[in-house]
Every structure is written in structure tokens, then in C-alpha cells.
PDB file of N, CA and C in Angstrom:
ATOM      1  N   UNK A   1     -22.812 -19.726   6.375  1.00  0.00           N
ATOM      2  CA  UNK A   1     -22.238 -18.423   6.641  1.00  0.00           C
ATOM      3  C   UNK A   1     -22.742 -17.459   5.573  1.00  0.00           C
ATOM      4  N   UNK A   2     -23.216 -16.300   5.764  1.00  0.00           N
ATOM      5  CA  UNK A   2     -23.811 -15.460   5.180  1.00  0.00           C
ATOM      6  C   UNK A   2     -22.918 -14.319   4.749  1.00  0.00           C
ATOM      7  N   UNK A   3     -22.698 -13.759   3.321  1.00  0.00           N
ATOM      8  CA  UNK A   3     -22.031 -13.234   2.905  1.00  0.00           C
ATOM      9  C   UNK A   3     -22.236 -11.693   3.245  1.00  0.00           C
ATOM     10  N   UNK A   4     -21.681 -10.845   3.755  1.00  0.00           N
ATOM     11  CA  UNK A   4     -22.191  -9.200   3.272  1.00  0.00           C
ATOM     12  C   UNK A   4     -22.153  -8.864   2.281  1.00  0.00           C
ATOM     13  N   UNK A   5     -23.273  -8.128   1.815  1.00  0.00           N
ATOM     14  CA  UNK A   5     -23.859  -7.385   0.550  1.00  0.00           C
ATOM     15  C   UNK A   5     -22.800  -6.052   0.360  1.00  0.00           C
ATOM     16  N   UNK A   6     -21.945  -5.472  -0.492  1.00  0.00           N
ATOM     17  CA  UNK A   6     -21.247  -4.485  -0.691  1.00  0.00           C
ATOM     18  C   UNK A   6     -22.881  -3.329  -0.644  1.00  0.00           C
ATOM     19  N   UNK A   7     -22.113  -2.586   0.034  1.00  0.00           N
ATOM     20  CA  UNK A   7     -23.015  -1.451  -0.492  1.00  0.00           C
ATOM     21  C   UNK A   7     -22.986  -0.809  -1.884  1.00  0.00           C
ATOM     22  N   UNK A   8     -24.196   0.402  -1.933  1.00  0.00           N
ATOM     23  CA  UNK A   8     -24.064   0.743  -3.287  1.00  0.00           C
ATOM     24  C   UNK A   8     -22.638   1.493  -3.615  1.00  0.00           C
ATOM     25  N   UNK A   9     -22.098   2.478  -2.511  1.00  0.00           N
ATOM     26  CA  UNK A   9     -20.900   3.074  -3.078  1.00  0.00           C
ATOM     27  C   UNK A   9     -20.070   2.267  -2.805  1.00  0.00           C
ATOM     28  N   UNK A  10     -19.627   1.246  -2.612  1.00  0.00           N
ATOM     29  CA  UNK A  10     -18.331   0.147  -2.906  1.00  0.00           C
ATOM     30  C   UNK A  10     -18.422  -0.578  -3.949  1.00  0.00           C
ATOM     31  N   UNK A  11     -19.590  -0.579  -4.435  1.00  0.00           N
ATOM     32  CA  UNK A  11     -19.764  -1.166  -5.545  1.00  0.00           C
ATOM     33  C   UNK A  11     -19.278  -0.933  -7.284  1.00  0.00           C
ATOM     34  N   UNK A  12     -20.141   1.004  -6.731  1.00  0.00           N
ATOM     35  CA  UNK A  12     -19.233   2.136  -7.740  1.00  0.00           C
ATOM     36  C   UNK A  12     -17.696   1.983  -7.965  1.00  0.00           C
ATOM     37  N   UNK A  13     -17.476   2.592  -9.112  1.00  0.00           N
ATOM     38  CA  UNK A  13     -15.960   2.768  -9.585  1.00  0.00           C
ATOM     39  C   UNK A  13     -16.142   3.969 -10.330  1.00  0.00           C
ATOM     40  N   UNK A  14     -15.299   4.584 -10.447  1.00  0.00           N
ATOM     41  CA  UNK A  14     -14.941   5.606 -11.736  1.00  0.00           C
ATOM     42  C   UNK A  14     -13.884   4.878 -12.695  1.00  0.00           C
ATOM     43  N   UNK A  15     -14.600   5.774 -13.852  1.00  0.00           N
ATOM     44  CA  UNK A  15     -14.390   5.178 -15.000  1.00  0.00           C
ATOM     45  C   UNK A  15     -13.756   6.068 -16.143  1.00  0.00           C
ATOM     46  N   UNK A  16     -13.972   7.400 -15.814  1.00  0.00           N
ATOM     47  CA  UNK A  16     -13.643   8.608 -16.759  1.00  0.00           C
ATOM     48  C   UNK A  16     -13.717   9.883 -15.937  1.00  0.00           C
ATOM     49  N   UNK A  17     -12.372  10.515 -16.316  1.00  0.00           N
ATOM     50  CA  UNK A  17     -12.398  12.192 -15.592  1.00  0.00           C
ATOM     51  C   UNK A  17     -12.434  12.706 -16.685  1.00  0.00           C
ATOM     52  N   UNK A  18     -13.414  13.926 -16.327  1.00  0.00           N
ATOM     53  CA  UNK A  18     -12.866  15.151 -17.384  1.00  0.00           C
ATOM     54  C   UNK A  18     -13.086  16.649 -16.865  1.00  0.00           C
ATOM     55  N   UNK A  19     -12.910  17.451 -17.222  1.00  0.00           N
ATOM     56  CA  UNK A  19     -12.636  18.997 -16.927  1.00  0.00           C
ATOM     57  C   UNK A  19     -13.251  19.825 -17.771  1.00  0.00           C
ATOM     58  N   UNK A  20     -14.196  20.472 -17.348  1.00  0.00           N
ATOM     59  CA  UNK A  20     -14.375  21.731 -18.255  1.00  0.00           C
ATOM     60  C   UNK A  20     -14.462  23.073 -17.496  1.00  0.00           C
ATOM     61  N   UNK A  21     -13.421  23.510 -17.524  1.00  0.00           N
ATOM     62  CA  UNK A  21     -12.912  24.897 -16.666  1.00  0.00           C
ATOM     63  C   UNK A  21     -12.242  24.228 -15.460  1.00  0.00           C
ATOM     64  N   UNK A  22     -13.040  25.296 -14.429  1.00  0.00           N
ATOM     65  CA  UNK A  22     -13.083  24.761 -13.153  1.00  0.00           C
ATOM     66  C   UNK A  22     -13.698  23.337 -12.675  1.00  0.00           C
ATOM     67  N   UNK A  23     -14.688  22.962 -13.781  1.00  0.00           N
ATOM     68  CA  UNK A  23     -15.579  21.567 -13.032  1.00  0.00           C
ATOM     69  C   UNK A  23     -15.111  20.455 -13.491  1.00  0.00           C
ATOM     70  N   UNK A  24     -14.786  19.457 -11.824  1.00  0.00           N
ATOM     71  CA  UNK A  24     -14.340  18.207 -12.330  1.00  0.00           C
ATOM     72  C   UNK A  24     -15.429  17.376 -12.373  1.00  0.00           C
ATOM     73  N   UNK A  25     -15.408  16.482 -13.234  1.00  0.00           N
ATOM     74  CA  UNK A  25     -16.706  15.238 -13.689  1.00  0.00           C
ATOM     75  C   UNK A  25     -15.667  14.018 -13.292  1.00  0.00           C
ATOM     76  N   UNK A  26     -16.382  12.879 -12.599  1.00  0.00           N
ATOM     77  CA  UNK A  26     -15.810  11.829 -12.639  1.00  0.00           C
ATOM     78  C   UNK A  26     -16.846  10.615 -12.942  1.00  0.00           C
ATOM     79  N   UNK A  27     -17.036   9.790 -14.216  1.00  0.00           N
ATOM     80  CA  UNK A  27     -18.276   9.334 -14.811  1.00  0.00           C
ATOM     81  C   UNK A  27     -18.089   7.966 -13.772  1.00  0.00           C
ATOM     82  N   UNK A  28     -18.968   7.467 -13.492  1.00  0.00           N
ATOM     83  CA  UNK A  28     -19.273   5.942 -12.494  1.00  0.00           C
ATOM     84  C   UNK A  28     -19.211   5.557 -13.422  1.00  0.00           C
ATOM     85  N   UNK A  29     -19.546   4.099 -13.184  1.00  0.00           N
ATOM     86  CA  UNK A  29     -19.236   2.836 -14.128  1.00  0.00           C
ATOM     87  C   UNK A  29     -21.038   2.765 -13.905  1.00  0.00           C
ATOM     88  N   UNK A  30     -22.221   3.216 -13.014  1.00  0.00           N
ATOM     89  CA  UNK A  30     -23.515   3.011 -13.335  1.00  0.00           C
ATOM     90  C   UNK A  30     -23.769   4.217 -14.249  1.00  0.00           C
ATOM     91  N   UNK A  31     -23.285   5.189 -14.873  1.00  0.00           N
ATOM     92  CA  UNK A  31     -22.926   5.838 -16.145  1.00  0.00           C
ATOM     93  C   UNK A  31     -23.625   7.098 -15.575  1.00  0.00           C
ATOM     94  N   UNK A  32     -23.274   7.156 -14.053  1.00  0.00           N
ATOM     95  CA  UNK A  32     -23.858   8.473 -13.637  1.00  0.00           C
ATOM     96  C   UNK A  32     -22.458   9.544 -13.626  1.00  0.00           C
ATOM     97  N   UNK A  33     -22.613  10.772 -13.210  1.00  0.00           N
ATOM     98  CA  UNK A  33     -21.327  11.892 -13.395  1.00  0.00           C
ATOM     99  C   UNK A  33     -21.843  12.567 -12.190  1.00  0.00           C
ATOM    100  N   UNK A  34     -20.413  12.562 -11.789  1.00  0.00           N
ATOM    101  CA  UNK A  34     -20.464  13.841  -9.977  1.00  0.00           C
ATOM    102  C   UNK A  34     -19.671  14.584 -10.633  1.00  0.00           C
ATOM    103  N   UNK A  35     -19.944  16.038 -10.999  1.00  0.00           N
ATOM    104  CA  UNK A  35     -19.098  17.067 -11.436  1.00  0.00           C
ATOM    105  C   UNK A  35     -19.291  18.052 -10.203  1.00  0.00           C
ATOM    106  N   UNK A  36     -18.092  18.570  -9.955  1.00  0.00           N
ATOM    107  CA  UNK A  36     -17.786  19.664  -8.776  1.00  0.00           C
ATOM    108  C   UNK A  36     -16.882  20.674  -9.136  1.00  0.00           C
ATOM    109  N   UNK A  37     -17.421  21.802  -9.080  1.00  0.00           N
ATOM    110  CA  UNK A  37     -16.122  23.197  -9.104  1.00  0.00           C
ATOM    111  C   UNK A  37     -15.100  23.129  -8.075  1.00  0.00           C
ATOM    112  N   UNK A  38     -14.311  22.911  -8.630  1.00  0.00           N
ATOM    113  CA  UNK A  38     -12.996  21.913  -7.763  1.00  0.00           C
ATOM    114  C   UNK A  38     -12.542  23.594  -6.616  1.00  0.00           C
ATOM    115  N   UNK A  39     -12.932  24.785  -7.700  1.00  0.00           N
ATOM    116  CA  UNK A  39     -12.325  25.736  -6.376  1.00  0.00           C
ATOM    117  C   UNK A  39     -13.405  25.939  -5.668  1.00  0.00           C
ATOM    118  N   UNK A  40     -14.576  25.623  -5.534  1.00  0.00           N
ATOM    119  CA  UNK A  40     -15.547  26.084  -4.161  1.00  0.00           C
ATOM    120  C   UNK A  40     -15.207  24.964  -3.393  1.00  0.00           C
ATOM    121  N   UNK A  41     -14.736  24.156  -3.259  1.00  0.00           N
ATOM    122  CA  UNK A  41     -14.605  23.224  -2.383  1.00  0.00           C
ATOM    123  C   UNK A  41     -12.859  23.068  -1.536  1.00  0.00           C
ATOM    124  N   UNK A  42     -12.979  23.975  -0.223  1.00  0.00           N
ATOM    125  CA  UNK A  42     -11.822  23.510   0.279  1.00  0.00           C
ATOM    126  C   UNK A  42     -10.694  22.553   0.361  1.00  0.00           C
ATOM    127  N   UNK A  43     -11.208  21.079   0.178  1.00  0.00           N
ATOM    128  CA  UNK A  43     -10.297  20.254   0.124  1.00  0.00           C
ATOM    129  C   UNK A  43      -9.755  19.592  -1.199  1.00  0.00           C
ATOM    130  N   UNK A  44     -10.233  20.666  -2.171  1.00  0.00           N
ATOM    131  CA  UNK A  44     -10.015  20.650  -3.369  1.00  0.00           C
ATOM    132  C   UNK A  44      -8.796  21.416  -3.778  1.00  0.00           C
ATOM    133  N   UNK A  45      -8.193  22.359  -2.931  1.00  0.00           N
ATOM    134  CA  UNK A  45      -7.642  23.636  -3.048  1.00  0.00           C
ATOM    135  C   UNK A  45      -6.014  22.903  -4.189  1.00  0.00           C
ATOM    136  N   UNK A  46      -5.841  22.024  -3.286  1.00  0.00           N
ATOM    137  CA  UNK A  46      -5.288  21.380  -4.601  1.00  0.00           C
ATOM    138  C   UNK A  46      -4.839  21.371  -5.821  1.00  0.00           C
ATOM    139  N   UNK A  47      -5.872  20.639  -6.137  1.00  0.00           N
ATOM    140  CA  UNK A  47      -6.001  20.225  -7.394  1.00  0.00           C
ATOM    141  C   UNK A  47      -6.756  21.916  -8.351  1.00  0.00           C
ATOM    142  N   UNK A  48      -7.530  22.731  -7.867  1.00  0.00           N
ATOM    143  CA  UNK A  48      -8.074  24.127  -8.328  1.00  0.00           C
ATOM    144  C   UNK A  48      -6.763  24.762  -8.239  1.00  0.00           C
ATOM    145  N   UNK A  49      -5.646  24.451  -7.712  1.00  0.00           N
ATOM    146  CA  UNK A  49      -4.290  25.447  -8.187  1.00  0.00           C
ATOM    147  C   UNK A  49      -3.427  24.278  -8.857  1.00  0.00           C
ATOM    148  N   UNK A  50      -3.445  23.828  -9.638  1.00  0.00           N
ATOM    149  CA  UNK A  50      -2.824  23.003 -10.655  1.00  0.00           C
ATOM    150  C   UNK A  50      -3.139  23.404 -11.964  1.00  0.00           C
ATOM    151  N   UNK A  51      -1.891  23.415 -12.519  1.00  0.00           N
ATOM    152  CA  UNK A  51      -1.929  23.825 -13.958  1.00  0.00           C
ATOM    153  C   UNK A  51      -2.644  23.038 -14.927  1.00  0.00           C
ATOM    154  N   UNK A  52      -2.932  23.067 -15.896  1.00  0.00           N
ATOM    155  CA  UNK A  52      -4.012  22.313 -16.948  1.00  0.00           C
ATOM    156  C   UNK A  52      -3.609  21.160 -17.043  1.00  0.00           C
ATOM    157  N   UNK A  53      -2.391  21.053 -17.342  1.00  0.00           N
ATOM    158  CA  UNK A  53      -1.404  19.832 -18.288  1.00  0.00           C
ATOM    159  C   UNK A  53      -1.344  19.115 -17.114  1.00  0.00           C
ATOM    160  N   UNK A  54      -1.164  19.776 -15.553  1.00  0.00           N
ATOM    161  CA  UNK A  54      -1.012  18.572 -14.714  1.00  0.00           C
ATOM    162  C   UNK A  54      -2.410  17.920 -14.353  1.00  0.00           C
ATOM    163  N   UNK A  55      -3.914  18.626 -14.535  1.00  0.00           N
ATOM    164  CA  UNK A  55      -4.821  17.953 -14.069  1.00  0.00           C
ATOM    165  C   UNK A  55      -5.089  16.973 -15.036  1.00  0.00           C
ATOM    166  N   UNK A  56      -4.462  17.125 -16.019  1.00  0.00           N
ATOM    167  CA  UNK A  56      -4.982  16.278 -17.349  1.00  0.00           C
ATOM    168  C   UNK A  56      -4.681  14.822 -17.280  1.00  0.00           C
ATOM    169  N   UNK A  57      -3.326  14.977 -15.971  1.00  0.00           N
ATOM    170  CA  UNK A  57      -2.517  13.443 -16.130  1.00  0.00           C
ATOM    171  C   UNK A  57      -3.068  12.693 -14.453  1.00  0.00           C
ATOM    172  N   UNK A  58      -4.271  12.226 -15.008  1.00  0.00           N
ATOM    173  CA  UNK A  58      -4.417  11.666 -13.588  1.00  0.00           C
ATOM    174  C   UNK A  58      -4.861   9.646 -14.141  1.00  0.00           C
ATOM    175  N   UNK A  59      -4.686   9.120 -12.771  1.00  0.00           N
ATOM    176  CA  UNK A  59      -4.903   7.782 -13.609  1.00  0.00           C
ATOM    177  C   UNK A  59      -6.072   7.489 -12.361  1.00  0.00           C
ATOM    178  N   UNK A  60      -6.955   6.268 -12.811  1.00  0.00           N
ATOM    179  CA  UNK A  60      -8.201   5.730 -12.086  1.00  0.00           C
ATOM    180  C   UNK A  60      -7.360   4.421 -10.878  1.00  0.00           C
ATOM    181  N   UNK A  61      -7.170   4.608  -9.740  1.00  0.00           N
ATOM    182  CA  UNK A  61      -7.124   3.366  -9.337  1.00  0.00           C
ATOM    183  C   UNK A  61      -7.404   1.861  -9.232  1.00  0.00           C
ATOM    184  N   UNK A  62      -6.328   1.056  -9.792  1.00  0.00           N
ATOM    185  CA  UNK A  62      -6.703  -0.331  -9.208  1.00  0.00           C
ATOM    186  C   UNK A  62      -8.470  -0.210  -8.448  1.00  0.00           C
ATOM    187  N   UNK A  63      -9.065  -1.114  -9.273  1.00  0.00           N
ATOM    188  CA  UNK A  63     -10.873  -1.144  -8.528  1.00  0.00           C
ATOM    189  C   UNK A  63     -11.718   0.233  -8.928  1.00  0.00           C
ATOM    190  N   UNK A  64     -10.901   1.146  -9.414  1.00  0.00           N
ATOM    191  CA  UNK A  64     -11.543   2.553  -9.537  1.00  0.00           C
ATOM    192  C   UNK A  64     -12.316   2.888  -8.348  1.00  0.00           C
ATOM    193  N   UNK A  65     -12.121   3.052  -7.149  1.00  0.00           N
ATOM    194  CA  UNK A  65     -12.171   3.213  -6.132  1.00  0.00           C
ATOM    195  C   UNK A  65     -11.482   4.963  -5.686  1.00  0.00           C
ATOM    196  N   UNK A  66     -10.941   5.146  -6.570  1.00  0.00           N
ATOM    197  CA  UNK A  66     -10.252   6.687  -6.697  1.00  0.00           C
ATOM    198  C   UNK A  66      -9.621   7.245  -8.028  1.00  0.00           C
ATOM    199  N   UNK A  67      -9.539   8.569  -8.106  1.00  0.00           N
ATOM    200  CA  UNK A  67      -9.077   8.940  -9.125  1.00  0.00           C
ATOM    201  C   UNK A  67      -7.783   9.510  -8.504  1.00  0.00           C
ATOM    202  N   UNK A  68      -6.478   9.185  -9.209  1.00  0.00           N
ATOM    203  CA  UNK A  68      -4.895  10.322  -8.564  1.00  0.00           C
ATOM    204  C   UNK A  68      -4.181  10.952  -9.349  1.00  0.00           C
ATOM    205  N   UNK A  69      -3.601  11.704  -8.505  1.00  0.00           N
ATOM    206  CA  UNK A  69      -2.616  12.582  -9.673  1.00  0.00           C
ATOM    207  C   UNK A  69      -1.595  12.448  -9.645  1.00  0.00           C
ATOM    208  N   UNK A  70      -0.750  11.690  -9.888  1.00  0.00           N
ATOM    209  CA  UNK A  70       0.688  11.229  -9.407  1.00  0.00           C
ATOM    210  C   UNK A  70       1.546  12.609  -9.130  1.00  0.00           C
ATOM    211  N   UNK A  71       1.830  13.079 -10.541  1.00  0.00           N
ATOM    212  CA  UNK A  71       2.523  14.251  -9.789  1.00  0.00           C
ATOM    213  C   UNK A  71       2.009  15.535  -8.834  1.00  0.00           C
ATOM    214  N   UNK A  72       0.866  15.562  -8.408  1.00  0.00           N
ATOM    215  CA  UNK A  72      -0.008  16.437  -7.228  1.00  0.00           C
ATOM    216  C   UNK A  72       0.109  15.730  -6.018  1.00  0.00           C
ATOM    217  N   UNK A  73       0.243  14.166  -5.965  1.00  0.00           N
ATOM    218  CA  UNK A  73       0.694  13.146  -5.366  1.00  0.00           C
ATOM    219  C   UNK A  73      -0.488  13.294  -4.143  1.00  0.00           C
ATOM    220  N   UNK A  74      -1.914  13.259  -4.675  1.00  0.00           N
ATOM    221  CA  UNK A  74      -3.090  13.636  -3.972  1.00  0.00           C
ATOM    222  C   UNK A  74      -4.357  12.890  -5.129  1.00  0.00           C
ATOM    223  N   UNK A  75      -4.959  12.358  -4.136  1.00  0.00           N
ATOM    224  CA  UNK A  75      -6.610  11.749  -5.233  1.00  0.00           C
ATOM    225  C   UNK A  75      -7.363  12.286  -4.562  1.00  0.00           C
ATOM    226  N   UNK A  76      -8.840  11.488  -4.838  1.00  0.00           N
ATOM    227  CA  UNK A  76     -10.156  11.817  -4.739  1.00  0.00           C
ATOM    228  C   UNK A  76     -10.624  10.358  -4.600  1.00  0.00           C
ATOM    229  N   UNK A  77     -11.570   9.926  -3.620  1.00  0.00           N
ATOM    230  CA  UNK A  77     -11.995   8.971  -3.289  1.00  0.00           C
ATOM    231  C   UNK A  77     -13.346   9.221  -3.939  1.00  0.00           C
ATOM    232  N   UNK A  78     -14.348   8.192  -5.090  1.00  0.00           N
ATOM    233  CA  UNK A  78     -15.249   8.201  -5.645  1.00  0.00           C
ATOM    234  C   UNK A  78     -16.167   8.524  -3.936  1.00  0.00           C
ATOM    235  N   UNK A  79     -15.788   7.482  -3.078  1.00  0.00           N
ATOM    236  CA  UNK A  79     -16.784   7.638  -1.565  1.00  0.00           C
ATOM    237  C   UNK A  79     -17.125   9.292  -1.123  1.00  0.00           C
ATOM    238  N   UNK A  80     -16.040   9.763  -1.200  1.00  0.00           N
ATOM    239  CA  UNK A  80     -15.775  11.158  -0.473  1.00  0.00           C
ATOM    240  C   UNK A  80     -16.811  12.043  -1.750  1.00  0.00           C
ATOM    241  N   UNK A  81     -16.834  11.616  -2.514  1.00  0.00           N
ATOM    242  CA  UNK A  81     -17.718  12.810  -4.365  1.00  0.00           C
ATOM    243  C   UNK A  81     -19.144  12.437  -3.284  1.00  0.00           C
ATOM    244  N   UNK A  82     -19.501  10.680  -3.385  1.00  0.00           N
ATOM    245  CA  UNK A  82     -21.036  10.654  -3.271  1.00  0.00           C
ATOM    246  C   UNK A  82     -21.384  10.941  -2.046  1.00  0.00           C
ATOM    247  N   UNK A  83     -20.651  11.409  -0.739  1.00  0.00           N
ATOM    248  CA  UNK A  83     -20.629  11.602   0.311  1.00  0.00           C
ATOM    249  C   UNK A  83     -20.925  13.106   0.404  1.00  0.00           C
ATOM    250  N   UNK A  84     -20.490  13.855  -0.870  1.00  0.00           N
ATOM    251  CA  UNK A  84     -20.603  15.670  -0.920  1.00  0.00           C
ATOM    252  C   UNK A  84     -21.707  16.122  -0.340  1.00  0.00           C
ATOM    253  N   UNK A  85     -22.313  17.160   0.778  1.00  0.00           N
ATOM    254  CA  UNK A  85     -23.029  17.474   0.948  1.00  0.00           C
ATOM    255  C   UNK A  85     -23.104  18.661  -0.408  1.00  0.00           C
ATOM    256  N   UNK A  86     -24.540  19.123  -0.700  1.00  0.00           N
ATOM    257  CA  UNK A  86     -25.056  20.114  -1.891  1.00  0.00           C
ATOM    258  C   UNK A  86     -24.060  21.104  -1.551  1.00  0.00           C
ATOM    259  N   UNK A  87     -23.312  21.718  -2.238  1.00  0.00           N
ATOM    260  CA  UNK A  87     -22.974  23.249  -2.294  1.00  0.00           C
ATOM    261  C   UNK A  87     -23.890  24.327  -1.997  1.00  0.00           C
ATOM    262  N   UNK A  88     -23.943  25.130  -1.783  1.00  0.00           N
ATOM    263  CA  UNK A  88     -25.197  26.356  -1.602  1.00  0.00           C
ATOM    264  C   UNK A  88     -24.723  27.563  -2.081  1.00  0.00           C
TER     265      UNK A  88
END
């Protein structure tokens, strides 16, 4: 019986958020960074109207498979970052 190969983004995890302004960074564990201006992005609207202190408190999921915000009570799926089509 032949095993399936995980793909490359199941494989990924996040490992570190951080913020500078508007742009969220979320570092992979292959030590790459998807940073996004959290307000050009609609389904971000979110987390771009959250106060500082609350974006600050987010934790990495079990597998790092997502980043959440408990009290925004809303994440970010690492899949859904490498899935971003370019901004324009």
C-alpha cells in the first residue's frame, strides 16, 4: 500500500507572527515570510480593525496549520496566505 506524499503547503507550518503597521508577516517553518497589508485585503477587514494590544495576542495552532486570535475569535489559515493571488 502506497503512502500519499503531503503536499508542499501541508507540510508548511507557521512559526512566528509579527506586525509592522498595517503588514502582517507570518514566518514558515521553511524560514520563508508571507507578509500582507491586512487592510487591502477584504477578508482581512477583521483583524485591520483591531486594536494593537489585541493583534498582538494571537497563538499558532496545534500543527501550525493557522495562526488565531482568540479574542477576534477569527484565524488565518497558513493555506489561504500561500493561496493569495498578487495584490495589484
Amino acid at each position: 500500500m502506497a503512502a500519499s506524499a503531503a503536499t508542499p503547503e501541508q507540510q508548511l507550518r507557521a512559526v512566528d507572527v509579527q506586525f509592522d503597521g498595517d503588514w502582517l508577516s507570518v514566518v514558515l517553518s521553511d524560514d520563508r515570510r508571507i507578509s500582507v497589508p491586512v487592510s487591502r485585503i477584504p477578508w482581512l477587514a477583521w483583524l485591520a480593525n483591531a486594536p494593537e494590544s489585541q493583534r498582538k495576542r494571537w497563538t499558532i495552532e496545534p500543527g501550525g496549520f493557522a495562526v488565531y486570535w482568540d479574542e477576534l475569535d477569527d484565524g488565518i489559515e497558513v493555506r489561504h496566505l500561500l493561496e493569495m493571488v498578487p495584490l495589484r
